[in-house]
C-alpha atoms as a PDB file:
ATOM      1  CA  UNK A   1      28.103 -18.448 -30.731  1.00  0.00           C
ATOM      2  CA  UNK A   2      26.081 -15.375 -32.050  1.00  0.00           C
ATOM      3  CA  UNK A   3      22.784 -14.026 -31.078  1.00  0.00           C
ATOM      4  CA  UNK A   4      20.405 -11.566 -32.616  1.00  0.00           C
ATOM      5  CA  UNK A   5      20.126  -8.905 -30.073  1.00  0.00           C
ATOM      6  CA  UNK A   6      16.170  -7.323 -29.921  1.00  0.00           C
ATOM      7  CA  UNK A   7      14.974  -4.634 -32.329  1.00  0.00           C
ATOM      8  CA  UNK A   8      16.030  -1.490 -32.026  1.00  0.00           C
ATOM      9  CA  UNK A   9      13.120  -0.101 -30.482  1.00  0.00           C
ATOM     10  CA  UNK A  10      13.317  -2.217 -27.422  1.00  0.00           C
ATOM     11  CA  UNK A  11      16.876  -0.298 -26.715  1.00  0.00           C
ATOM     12  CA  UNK A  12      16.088   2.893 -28.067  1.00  0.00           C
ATOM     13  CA  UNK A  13      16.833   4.248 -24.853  1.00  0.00           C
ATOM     14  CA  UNK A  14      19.726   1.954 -24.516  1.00  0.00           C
ATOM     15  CA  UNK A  15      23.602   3.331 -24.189  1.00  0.00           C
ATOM     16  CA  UNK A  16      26.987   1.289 -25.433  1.00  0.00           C
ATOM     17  CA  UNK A  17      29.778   1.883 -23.980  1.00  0.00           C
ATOM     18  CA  UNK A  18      33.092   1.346 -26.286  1.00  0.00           C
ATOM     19  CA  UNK A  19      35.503   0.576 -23.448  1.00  0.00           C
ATOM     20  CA  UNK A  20      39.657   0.146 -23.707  1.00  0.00           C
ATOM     21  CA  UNK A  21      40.947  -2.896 -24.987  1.00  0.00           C
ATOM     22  CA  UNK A  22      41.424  -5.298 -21.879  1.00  0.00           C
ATOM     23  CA  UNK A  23      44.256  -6.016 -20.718  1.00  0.00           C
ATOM     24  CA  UNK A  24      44.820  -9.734 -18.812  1.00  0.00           C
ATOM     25  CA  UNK A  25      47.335 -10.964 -15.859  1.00  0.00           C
ATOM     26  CA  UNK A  26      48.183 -14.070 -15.434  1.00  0.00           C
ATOM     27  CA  UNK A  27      46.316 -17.145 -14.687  1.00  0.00           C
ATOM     28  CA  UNK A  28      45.187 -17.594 -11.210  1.00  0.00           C
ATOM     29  CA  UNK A  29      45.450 -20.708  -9.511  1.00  0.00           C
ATOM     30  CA  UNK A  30      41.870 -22.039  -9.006  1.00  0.00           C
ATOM     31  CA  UNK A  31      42.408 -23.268  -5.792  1.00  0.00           C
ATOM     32  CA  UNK A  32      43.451 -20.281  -4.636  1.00  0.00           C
ATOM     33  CA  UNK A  33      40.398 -18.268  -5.745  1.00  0.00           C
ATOM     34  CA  UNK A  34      37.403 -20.977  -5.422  1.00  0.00           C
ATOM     35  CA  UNK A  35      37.638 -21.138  -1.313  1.00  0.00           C
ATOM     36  CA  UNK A  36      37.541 -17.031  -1.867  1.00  0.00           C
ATOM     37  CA  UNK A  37      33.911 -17.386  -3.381  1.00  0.00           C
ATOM     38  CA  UNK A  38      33.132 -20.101  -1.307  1.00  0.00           C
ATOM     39  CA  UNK A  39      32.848 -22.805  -4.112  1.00  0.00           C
ATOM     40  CA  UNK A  40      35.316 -26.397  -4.464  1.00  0.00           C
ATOM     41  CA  UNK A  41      37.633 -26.436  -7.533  1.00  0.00           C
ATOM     42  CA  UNK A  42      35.452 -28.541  -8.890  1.00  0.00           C
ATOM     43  CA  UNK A  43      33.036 -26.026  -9.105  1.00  0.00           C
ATOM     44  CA  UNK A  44      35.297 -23.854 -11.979  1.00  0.00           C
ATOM     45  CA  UNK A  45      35.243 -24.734 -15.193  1.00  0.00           C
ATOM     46  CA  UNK A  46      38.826 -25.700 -15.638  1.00  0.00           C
ATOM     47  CA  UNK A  47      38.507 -25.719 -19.658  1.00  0.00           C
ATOM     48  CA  UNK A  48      39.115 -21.542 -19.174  1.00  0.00           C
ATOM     49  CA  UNK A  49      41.716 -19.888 -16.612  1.00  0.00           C
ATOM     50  CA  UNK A  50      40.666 -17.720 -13.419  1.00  0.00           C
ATOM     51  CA  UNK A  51      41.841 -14.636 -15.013  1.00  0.00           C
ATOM     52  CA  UNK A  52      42.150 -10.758 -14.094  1.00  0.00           C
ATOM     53  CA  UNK A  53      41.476  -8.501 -16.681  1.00  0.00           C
ATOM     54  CA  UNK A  54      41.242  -4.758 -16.956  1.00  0.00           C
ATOM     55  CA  UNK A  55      39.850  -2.644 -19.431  1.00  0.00           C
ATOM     56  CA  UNK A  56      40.210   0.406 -16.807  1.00  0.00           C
ATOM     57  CA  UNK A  57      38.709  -1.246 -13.634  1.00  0.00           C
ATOM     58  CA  UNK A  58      40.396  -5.086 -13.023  1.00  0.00           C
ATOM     59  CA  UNK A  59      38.216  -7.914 -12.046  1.00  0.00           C
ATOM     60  CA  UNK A  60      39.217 -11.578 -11.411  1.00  0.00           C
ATOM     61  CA  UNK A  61      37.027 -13.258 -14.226  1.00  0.00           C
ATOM     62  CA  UNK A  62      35.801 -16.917 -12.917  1.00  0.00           C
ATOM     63  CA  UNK A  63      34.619 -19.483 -15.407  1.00  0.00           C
ATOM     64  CA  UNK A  64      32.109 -21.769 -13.166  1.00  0.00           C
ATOM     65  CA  UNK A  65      30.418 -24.940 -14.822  1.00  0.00           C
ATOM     66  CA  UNK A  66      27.229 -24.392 -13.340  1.00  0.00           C
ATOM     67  CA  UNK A  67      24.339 -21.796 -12.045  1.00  0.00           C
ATOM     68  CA  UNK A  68      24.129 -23.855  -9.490  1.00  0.00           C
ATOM     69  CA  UNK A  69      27.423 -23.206  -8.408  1.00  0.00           C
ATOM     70  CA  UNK A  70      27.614 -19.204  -8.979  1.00  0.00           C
ATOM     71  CA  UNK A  71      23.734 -19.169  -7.006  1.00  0.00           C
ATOM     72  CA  UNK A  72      26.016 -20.581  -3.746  1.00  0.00           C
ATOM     73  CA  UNK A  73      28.814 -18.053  -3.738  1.00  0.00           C
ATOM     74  CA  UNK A  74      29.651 -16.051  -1.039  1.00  0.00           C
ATOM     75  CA  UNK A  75      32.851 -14.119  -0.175  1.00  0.00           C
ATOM     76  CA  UNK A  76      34.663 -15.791   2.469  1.00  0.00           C
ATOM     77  CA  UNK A  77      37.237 -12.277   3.974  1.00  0.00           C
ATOM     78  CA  UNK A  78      39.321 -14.917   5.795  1.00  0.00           C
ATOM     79  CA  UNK A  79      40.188 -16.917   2.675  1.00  0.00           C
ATOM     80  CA  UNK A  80      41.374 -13.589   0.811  1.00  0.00           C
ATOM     81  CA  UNK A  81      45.196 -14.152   2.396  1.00  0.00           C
ATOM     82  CA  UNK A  82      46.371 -16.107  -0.729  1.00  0.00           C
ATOM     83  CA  UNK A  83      45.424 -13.370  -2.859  1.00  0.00           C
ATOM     84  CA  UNK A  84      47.319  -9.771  -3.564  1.00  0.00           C
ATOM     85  CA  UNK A  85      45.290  -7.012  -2.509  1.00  0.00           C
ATOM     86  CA  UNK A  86      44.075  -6.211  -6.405  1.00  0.00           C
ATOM     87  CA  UNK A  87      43.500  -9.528  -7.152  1.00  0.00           C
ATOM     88  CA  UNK A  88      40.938  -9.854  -3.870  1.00  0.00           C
ATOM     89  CA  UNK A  89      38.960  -6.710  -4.820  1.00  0.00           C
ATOM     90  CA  UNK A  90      36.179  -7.953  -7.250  1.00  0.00           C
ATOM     91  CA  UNK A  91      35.046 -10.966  -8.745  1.00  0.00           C
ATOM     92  CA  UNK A  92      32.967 -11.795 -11.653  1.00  0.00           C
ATOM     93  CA  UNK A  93      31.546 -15.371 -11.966  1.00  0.00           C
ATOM     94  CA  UNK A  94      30.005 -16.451 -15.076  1.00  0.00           C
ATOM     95  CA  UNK A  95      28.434 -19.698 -16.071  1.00  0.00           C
ATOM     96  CA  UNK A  96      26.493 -20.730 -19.147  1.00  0.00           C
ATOM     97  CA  UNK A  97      23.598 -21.938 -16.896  1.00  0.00           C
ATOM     98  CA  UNK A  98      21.009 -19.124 -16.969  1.00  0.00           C
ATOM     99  CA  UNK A  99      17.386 -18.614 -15.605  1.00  0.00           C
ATOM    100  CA  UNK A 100      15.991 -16.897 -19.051  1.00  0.00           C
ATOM    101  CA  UNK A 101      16.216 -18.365 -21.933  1.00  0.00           C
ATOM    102  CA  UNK A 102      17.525 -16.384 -24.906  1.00  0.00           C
ATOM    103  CA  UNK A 103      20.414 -14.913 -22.564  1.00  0.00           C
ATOM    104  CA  UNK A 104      23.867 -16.705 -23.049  1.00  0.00           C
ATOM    105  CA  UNK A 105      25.585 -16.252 -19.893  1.00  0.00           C
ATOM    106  CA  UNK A 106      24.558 -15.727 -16.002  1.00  0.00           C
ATOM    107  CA  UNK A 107      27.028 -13.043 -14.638  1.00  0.00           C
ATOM    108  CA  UNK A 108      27.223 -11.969 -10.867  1.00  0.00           C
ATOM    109  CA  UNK A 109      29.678  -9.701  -9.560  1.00  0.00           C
ATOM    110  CA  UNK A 110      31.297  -8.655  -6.354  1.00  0.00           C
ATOM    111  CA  UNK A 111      33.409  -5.630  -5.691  1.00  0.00           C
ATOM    112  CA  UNK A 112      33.804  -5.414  -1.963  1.00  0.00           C
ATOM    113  CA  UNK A 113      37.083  -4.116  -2.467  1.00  0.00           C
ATOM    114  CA  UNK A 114      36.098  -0.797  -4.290  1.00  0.00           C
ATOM    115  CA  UNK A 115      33.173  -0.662  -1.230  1.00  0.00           C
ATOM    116  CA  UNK A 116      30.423  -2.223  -3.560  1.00  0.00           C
ATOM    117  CA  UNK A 117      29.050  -5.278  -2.161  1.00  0.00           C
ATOM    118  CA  UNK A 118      26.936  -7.210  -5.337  1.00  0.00           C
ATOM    119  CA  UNK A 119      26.043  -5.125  -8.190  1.00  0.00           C
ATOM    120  CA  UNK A 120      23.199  -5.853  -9.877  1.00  0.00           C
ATOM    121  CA  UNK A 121      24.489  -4.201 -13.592  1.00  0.00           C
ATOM    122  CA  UNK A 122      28.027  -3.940 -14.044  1.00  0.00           C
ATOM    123  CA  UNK A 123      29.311  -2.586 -16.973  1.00  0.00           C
ATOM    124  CA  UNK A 124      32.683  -2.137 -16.470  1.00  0.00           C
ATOM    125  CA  UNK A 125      33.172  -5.812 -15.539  1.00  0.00           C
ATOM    126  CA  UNK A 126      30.965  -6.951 -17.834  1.00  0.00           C
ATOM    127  CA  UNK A 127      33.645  -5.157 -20.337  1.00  0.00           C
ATOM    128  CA  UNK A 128      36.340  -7.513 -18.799  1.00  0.00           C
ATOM    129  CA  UNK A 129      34.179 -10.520 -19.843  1.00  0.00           C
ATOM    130  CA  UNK A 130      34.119  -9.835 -22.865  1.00  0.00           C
ATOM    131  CA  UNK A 131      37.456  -9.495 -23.630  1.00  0.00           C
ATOM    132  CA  UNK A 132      38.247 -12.303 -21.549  1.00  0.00           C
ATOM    133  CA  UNK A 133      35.676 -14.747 -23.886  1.00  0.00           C
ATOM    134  CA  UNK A 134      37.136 -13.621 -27.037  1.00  0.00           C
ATOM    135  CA  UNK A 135      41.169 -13.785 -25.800  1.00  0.00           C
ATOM    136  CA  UNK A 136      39.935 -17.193 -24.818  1.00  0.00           C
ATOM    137  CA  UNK A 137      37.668 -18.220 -27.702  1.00  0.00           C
ATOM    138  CA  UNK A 138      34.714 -18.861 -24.949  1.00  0.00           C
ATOM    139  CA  UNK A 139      32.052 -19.757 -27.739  1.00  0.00           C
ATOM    140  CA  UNK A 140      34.730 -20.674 -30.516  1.00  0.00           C
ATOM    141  CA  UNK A 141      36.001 -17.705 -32.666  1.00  0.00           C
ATOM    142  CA  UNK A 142      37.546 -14.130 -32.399  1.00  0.00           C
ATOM    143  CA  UNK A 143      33.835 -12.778 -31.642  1.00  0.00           C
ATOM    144  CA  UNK A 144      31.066 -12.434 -29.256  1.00  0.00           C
ATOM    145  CA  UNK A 145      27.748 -10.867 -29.691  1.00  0.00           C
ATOM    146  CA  UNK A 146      25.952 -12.295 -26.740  1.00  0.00           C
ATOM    147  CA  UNK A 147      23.271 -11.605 -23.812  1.00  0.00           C
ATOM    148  CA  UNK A 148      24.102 -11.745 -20.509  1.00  0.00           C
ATOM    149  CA  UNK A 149      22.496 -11.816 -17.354  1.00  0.00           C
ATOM    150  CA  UNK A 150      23.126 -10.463 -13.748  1.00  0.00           C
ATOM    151  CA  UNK A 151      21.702  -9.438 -10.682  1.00  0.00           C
ATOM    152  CA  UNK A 152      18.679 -12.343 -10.405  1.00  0.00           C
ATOM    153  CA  UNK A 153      20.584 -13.532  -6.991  1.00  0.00           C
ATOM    154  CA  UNK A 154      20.152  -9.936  -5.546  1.00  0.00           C
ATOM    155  CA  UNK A 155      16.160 -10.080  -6.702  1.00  0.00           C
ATOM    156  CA  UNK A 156      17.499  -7.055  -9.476  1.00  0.00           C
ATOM    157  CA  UNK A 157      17.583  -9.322 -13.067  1.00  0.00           C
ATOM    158  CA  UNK A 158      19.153  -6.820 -15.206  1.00  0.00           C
ATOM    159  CA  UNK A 159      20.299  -7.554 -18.816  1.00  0.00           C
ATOM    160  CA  UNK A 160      23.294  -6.120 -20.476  1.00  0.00           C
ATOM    161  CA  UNK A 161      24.369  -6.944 -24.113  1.00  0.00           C
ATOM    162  CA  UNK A 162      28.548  -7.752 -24.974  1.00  0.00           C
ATOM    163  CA  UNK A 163      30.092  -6.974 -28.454  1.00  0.00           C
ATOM    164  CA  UNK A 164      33.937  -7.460 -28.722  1.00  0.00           C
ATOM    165  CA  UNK A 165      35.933  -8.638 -31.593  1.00  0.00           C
ATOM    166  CA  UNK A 166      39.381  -9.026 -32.326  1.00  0.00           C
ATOM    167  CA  UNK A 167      41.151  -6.834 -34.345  1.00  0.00           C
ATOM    168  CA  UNK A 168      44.799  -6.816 -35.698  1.00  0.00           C
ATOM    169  CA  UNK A 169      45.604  -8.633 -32.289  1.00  0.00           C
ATOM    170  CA  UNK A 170      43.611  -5.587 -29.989  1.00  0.00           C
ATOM    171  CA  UNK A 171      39.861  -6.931 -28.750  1.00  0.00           C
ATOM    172  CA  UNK A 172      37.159  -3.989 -29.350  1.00  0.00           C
ATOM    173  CA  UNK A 173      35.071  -4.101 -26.606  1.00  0.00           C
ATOM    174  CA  UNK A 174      31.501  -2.982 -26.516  1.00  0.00           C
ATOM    175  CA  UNK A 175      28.831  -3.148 -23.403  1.00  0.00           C
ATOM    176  CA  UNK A 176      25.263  -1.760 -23.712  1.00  0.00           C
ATOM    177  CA  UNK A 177      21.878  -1.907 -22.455  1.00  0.00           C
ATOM    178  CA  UNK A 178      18.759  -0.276 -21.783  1.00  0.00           C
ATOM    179  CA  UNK A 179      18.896   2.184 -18.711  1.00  0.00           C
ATOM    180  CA  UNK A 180      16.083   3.216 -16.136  1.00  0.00           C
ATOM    181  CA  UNK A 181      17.011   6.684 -14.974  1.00  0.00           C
ATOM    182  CA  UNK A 182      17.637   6.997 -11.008  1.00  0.00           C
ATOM    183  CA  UNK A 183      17.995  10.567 -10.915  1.00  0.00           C
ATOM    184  CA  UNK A 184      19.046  13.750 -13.185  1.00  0.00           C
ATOM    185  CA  UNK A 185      21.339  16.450 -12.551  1.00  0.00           C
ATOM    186  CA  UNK A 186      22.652  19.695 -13.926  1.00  0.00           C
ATOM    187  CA  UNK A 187      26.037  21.455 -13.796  1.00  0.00           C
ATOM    188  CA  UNK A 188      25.409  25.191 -13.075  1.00  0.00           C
END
């Protein structure tokens, strides 16, 4: 599936980041990770593999069928034992439930591991996603040009737009978005 992202003067101040072509582990076993989040099995949408990919940073990429279900996770510390210690440090959870329409996917991600409980906007994992959609053919071909949404659980909605395609068997991987800036700096 293929959106049309807004004109370019609603992102004129936007950024896109090109990041390095993912790389994936192997499948985790569902059971393993859903008690992590706090969700059943059931919850994971068992068409797609729980997955960590890294295109720099590594994040265990969830499939869940519904908002529903990625609204009611938690991390549960005590459950983490049946995971190694990179595979327990940050989670996304995506679903194709989301609150606004026009978006394509609900995101939320945790990173208690690197010492960031939720993020509201997270690029890098975001990055992950899309690779792991197109290895996976999430919305049916070698391509994604989507919308999705994250932080709305954390009362932060934030928006961030995916482009990755494959390429002679290497996924180009694109994140972007409009920024707000927090603060400014100068090297003297």
């Amino acid at each position: 599936r293929s959106t049309r992202f807004p004109s370019p003067t609603l992102f004129r101040s936007g950024l896109w980041m090109r990041q390095i072509a993912p790389r994936c582990g192997l499948p985790l076993e569902p059971g393993r990770v859903a008690p992590v989040r706090g969700l059943r099995p059931d919850d994971l949408d068992s068409r797609f593999p729980v997955q960590e990919v890294s295109t720099g940073i590594p994040f265990v990429i969830v499939p869940v069928k519904t908002l529903a279900a990625v609204k009611k996770s938690v991390l549960r510390p005590n459950r983490l034992a049946g995971l190694t210690a990179d595979e327990g440090k940050a989670f996304l959870l995506f679903s194709p439930e989301v609150y606004r329409q026009g978006n394509d996917l609900n995101a939320r991600v945790f990173a208690h591991g690197y010492g960031v409980g939720e993020d509201p906007a997270t690029g890098s994992a975001n990055g992950c996603l899309a690779g792991y959609l197109v290895r996976h053919r999430y919305f049916g071909g070698p391509r994604v040009d989507i919308r999705v949404e994250q932080g709305y659980e954390i009362g932060r909605p934030s928006l961030l737009l995916l482009r990755a395609e494959e390429k002679k068997a290497k996924i180009d991987v694109r994140v972007g978005g409009r920024v707000v800036p927090v603060a400014r700096g100068r090297l003297v």
